[in-house]
Protein backbone atom coordinates (compact mmCIF):
# COMPACT_ATOMS: atom_id res chain seq x y z
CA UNK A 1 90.24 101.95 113.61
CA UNK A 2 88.36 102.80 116.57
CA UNK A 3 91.06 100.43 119.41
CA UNK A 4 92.88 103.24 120.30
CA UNK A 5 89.81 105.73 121.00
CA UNK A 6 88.71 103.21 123.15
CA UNK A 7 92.02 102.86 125.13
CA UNK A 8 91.80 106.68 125.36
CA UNK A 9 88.27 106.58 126.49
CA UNK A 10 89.16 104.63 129.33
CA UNK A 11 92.66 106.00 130.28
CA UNK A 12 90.14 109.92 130.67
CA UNK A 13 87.52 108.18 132.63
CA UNK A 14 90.09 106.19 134.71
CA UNK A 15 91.59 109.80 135.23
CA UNK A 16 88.53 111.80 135.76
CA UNK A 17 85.58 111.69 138.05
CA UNK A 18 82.77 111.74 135.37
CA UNK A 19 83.14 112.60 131.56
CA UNK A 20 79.74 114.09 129.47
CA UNK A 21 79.24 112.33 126.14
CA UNK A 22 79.52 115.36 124.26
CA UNK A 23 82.34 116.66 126.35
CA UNK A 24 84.29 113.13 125.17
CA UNK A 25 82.36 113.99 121.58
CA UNK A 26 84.65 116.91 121.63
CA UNK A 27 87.78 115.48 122.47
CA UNK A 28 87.54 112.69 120.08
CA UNK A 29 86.14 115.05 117.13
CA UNK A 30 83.26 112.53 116.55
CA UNK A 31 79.38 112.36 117.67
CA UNK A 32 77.87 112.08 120.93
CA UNK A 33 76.30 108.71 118.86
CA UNK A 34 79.68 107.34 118.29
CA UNK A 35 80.75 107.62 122.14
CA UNK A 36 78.00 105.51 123.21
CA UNK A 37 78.82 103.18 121.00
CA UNK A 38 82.27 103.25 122.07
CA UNK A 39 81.16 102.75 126.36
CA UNK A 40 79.20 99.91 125.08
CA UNK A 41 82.19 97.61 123.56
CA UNK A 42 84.09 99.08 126.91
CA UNK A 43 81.31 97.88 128.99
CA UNK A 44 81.08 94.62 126.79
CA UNK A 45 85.38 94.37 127.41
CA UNK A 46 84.35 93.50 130.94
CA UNK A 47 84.63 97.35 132.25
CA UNK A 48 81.92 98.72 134.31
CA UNK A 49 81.14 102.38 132.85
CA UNK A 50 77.94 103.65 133.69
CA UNK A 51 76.06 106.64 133.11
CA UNK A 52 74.13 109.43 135.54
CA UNK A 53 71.66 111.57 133.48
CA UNK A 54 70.78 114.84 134.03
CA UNK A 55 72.90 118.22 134.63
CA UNK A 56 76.07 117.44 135.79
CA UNK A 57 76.03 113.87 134.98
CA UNK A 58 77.85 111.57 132.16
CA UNK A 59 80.01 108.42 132.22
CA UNK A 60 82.38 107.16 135.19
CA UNK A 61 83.91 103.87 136.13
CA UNK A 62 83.17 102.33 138.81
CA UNK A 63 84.89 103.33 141.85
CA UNK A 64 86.08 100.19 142.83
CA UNK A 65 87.64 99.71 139.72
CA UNK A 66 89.71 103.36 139.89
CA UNK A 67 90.58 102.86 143.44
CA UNK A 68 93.95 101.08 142.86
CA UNK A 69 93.97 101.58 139.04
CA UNK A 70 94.24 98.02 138.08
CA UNK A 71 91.60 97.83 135.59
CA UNK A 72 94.34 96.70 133.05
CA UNK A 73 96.57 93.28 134.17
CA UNK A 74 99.83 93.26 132.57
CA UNK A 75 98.49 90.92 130.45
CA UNK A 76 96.11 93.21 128.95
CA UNK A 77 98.95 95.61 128.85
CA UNK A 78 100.88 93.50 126.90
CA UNK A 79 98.33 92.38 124.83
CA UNK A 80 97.50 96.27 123.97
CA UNK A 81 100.74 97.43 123.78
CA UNK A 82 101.36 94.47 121.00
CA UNK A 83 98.12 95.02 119.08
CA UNK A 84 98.99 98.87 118.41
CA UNK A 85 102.05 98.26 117.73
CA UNK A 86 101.62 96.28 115.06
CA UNK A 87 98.31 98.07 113.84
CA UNK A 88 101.17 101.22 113.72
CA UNK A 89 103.26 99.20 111.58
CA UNK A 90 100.80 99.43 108.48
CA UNK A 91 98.30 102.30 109.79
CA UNK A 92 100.51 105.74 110.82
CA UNK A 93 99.03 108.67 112.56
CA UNK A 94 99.28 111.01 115.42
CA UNK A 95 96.51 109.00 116.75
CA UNK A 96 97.81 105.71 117.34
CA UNK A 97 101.13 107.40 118.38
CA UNK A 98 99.06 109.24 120.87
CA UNK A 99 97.92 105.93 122.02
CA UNK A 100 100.92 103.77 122.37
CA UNK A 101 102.46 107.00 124.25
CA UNK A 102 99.14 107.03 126.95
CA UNK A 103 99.52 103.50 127.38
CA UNK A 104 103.15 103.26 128.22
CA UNK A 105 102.43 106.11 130.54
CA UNK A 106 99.97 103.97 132.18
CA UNK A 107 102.41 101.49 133.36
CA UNK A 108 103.23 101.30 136.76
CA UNK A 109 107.49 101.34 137.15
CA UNK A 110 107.51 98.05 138.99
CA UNK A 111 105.66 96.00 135.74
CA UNK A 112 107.34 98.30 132.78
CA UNK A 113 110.13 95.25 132.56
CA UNK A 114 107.73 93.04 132.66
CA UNK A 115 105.21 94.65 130.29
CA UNK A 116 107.72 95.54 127.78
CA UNK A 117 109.40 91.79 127.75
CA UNK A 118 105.63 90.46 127.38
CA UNK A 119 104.71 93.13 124.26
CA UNK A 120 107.71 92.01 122.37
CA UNK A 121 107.61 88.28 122.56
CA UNK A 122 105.12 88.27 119.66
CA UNK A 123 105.70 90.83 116.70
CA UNK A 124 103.35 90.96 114.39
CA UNK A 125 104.50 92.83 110.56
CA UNK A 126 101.99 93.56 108.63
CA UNK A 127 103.34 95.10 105.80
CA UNK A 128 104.87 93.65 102.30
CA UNK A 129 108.22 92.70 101.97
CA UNK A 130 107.88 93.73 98.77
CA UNK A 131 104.93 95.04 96.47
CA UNK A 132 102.70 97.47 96.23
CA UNK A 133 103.87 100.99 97.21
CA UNK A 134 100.26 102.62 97.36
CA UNK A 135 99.44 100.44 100.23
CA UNK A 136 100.33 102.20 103.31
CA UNK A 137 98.90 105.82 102.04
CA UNK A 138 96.05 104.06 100.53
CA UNK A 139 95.63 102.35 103.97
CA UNK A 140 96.03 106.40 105.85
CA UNK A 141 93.70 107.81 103.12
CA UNK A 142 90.68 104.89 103.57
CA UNK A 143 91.12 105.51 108.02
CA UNK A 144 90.45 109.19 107.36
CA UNK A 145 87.86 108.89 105.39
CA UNK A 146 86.40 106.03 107.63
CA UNK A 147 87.19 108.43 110.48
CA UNK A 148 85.50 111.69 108.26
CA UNK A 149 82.66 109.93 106.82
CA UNK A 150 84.45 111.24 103.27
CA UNK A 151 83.27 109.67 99.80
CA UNK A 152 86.15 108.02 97.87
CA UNK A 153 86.61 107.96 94.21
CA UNK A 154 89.03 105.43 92.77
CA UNK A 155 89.72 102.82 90.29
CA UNK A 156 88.59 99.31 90.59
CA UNK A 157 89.93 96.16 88.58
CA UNK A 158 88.15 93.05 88.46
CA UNK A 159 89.44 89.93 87.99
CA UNK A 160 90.02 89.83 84.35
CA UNK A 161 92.03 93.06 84.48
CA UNK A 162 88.54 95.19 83.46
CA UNK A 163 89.18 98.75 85.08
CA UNK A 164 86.29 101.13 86.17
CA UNK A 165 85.72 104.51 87.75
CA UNK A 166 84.01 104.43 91.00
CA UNK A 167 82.26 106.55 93.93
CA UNK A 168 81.98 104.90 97.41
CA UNK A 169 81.53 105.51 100.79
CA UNK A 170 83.93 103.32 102.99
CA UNK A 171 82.99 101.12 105.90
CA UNK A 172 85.18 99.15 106.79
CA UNK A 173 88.70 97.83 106.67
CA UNK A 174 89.73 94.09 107.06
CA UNK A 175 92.76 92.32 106.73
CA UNK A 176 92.09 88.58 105.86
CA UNK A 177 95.09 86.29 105.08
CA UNK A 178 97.58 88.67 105.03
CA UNK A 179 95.44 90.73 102.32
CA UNK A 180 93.84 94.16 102.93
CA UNK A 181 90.13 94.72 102.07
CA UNK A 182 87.63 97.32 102.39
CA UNK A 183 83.90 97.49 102.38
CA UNK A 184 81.99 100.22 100.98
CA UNK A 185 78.33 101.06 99.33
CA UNK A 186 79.00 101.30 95.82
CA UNK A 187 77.92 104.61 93.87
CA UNK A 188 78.12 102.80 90.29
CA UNK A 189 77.00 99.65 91.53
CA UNK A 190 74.25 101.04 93.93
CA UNK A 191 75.09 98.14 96.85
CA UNK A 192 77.44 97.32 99.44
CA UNK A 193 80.68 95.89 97.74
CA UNK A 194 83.71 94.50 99.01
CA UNK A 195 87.30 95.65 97.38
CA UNK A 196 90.58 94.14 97.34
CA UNK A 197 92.91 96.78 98.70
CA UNK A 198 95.69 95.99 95.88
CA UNK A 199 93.10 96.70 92.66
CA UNK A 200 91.72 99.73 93.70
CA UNK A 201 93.88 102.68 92.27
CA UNK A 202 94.26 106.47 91.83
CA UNK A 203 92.53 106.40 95.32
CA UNK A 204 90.97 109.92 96.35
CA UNK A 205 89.60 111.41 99.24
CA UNK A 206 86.62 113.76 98.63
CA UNK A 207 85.48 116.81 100.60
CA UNK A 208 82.06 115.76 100.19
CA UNK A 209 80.39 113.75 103.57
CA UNK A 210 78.21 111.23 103.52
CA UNK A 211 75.58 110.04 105.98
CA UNK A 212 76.47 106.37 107.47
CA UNK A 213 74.00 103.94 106.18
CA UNK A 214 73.31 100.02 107.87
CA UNK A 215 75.40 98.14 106.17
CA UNK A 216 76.18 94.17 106.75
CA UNK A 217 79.09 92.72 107.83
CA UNK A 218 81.69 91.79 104.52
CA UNK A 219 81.22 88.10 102.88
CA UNK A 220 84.70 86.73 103.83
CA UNK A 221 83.95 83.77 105.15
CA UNK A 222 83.06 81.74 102.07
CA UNK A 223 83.46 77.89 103.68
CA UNK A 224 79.23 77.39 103.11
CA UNK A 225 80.07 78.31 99.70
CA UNK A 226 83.18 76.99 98.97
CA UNK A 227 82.28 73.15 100.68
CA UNK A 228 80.12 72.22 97.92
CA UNK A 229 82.94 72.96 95.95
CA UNK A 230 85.77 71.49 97.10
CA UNK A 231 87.49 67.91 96.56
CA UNK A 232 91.15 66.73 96.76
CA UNK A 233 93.40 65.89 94.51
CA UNK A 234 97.11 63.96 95.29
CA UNK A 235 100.24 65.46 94.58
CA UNK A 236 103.55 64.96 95.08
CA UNK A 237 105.83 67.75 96.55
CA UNK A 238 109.40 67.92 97.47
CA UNK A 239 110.29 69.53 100.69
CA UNK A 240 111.31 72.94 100.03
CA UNK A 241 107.93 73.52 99.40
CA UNK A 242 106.61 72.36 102.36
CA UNK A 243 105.96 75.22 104.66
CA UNK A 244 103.41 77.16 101.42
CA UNK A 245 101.50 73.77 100.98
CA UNK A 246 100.67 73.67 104.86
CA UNK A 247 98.76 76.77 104.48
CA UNK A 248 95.98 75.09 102.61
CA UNK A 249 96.37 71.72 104.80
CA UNK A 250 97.29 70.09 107.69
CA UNK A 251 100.43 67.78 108.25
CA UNK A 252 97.90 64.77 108.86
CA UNK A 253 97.90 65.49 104.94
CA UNK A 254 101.17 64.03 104.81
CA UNK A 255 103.02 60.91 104.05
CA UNK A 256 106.81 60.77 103.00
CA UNK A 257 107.84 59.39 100.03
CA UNK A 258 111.58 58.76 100.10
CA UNK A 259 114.14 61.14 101.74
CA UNK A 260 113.00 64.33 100.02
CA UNK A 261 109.24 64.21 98.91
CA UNK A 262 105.81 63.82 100.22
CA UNK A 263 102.62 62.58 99.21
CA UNK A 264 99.83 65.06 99.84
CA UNK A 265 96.05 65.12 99.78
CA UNK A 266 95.25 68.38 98.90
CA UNK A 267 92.24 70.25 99.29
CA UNK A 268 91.48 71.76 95.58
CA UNK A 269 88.31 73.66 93.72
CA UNK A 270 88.54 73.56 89.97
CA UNK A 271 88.99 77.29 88.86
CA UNK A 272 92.41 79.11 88.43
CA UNK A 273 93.34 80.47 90.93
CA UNK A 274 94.06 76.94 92.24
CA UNK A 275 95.59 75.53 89.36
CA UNK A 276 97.83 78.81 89.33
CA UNK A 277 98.56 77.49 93.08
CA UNK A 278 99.86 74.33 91.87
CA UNK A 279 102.11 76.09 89.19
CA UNK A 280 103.55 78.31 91.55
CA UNK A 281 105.73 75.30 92.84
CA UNK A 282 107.26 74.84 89.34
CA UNK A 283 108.76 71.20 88.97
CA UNK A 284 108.58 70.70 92.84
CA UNK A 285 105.17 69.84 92.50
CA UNK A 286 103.20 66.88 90.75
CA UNK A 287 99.84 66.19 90.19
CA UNK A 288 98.92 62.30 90.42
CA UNK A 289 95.79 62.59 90.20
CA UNK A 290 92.79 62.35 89.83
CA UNK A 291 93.38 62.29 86.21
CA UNK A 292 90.65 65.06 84.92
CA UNK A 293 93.11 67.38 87.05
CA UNK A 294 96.45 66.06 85.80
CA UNK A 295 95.05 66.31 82.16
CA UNK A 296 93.97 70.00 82.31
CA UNK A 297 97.50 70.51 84.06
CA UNK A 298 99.32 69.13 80.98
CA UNK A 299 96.86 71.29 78.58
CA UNK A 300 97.75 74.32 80.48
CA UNK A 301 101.68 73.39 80.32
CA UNK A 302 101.21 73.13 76.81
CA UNK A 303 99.29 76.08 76.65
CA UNK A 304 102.28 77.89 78.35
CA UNK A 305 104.99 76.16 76.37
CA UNK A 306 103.60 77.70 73.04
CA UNK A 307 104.54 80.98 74.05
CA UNK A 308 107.99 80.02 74.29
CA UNK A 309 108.40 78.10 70.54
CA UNK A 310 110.38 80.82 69.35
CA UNK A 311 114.32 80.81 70.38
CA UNK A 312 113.90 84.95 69.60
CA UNK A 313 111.70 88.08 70.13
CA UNK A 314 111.41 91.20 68.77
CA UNK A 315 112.59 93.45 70.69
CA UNK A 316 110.10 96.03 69.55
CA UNK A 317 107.43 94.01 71.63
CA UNK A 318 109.18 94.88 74.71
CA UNK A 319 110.21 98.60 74.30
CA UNK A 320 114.34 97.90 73.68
């Protein structure tokens, strides 16, 4: 979570005549490394920093640019004040406070209404409504560490429920459809591995450091794979389900069928975590076809409805 070291970057340099690398290495507790890879993404945001070598010498903006302080539009001050905000909303600390505080301070009286109105028109929550309660200190544990360079030990689930003790060093966090995610280099594994946020448990913070390896950028963008994959298959919905199918598909999708229902073609890849998709909707949802898909549907059903043969259970089986 490096956005608001680089507002803070800027705000110091927009303040002061020149700043040293290690001076800002100091200020930031990270390396002199780290900084120039921070005035590169500033540079790269369309800022002009450069740098004089030598005694005495370090990073400045260019004049023209701190003359009348307007290097941020209120645009861009809306758009930061928005995008820490809701970063704040999942990921605490005095650091993102500290940034949100030196930005508002940064606005000039006459655009603060302005500013403010613009910030707010688009909120952005990103945490649960309900769920998991680990996530938010699991989220502050994994930016320290990212921050520290600290090894993590945790557990790890797979997909069939299969739990195993692990060592990594974290690289990375992404959120990707409303799911957190985290990329580290695997200890048990001995490779770069990509965990789902809401598997990993008993998450720990160690005192040992590690030293930052290359490491590639996480696999979440699995269309080249999943294309091959994919067909459609056409169901019929009824309305109140509407708004969850259009997150897979377009309304184009669509054709009504009668006051209440539509037809849909609907993208589909034969595994279960799509056919647990289709379930989800209960009886506002039918598959038509093609029939290979309705079939399995009606084994699964069946499948389901054996569980529920008996008009009793113990109620040893459920700890009463």
């Amino acid at each position: 979570m490096k956005i608001d070291r680089l507002v803070s970057i800027i705000l110091i340099l927009l303040d002061k005549k020149r700043m040293g690398a290690q001076e800002l290495a100091n200020i930031f507790e990270v390396s002199p490394r780290t900084i120039y890879r921070d005035i590169d993404a500033v540079n790269r945001a369309g800022i002009p920093v450069f740098s004089t070598p030598g005694v005495g010498g370090g990073f400045e903006i260019m004049q023209r640019y701190k003359i009348e302080k307007q290097v941020f539009s209120t645009s861009d001050l809306s758009t930061i004040l928005m995008g820490l905000s809701s970063l704040s909303s999942m990921v605490r600390g005095e650091d993102l406070v500290n940034a949100l505080a030196k930005v508002r301070s940064f606005i000039p009286v006459d655009r603060a209404k302005d500013i403010e109105f613009r910030a707010n028109q688009i909120y952005i929550d990103l945490s649960p409504w309900v769920g998991n309660r680990n996530m938010q200190p699991y989220l502050e544990i994994l930016k320290t560490a990212l921050q520290e360079s600290k090894l993590l030990s945790f557990e790890y689930a797979d997909h069939h429920g299969k739990r195993t003790s692990r060592i990594a060093e974290p690289y990375q966090l992404v959120l990707k459809n409303s799911h957190w995610y985290w990329q580290g280099y695997c200890h048990t594994r001995d490779d770069f591995r990509l965990f789902k946020l809401s598997r990993t448990s008993n998450l720990k913070m160690l005192e040992e450091c590690f030293t930052p390896r290359e490491n590639p950028k996480p696999l979440l963008d699995i269309k080249e794979m999943a294309d091959p994959l994919q067909t459609f298959i056409n169901i019929r919905i009824h309305q109140s389900v509407m708004d969850r199918v259009l997150e897979y598909c377009s309304y184009d999708h669509f054709t009504p069928d009668g006051d209440e229902h539509y037809l849909v073609r609907f993208p589909f890849i034969e595994n279960d975590y799509y056919y647990n998709f289709l379930f989800s909707f209960g009886d506002a949802c039918e598959c038509l076809g093609p029939l290979s898909v309705r079939t399995e549907m009606k084994r699964r059903i069946c499948a389901m409805a054996t569980l529920y043969n008996h008009d009793t259970i113990e109620d040893a089986r459920i700890g009463t």
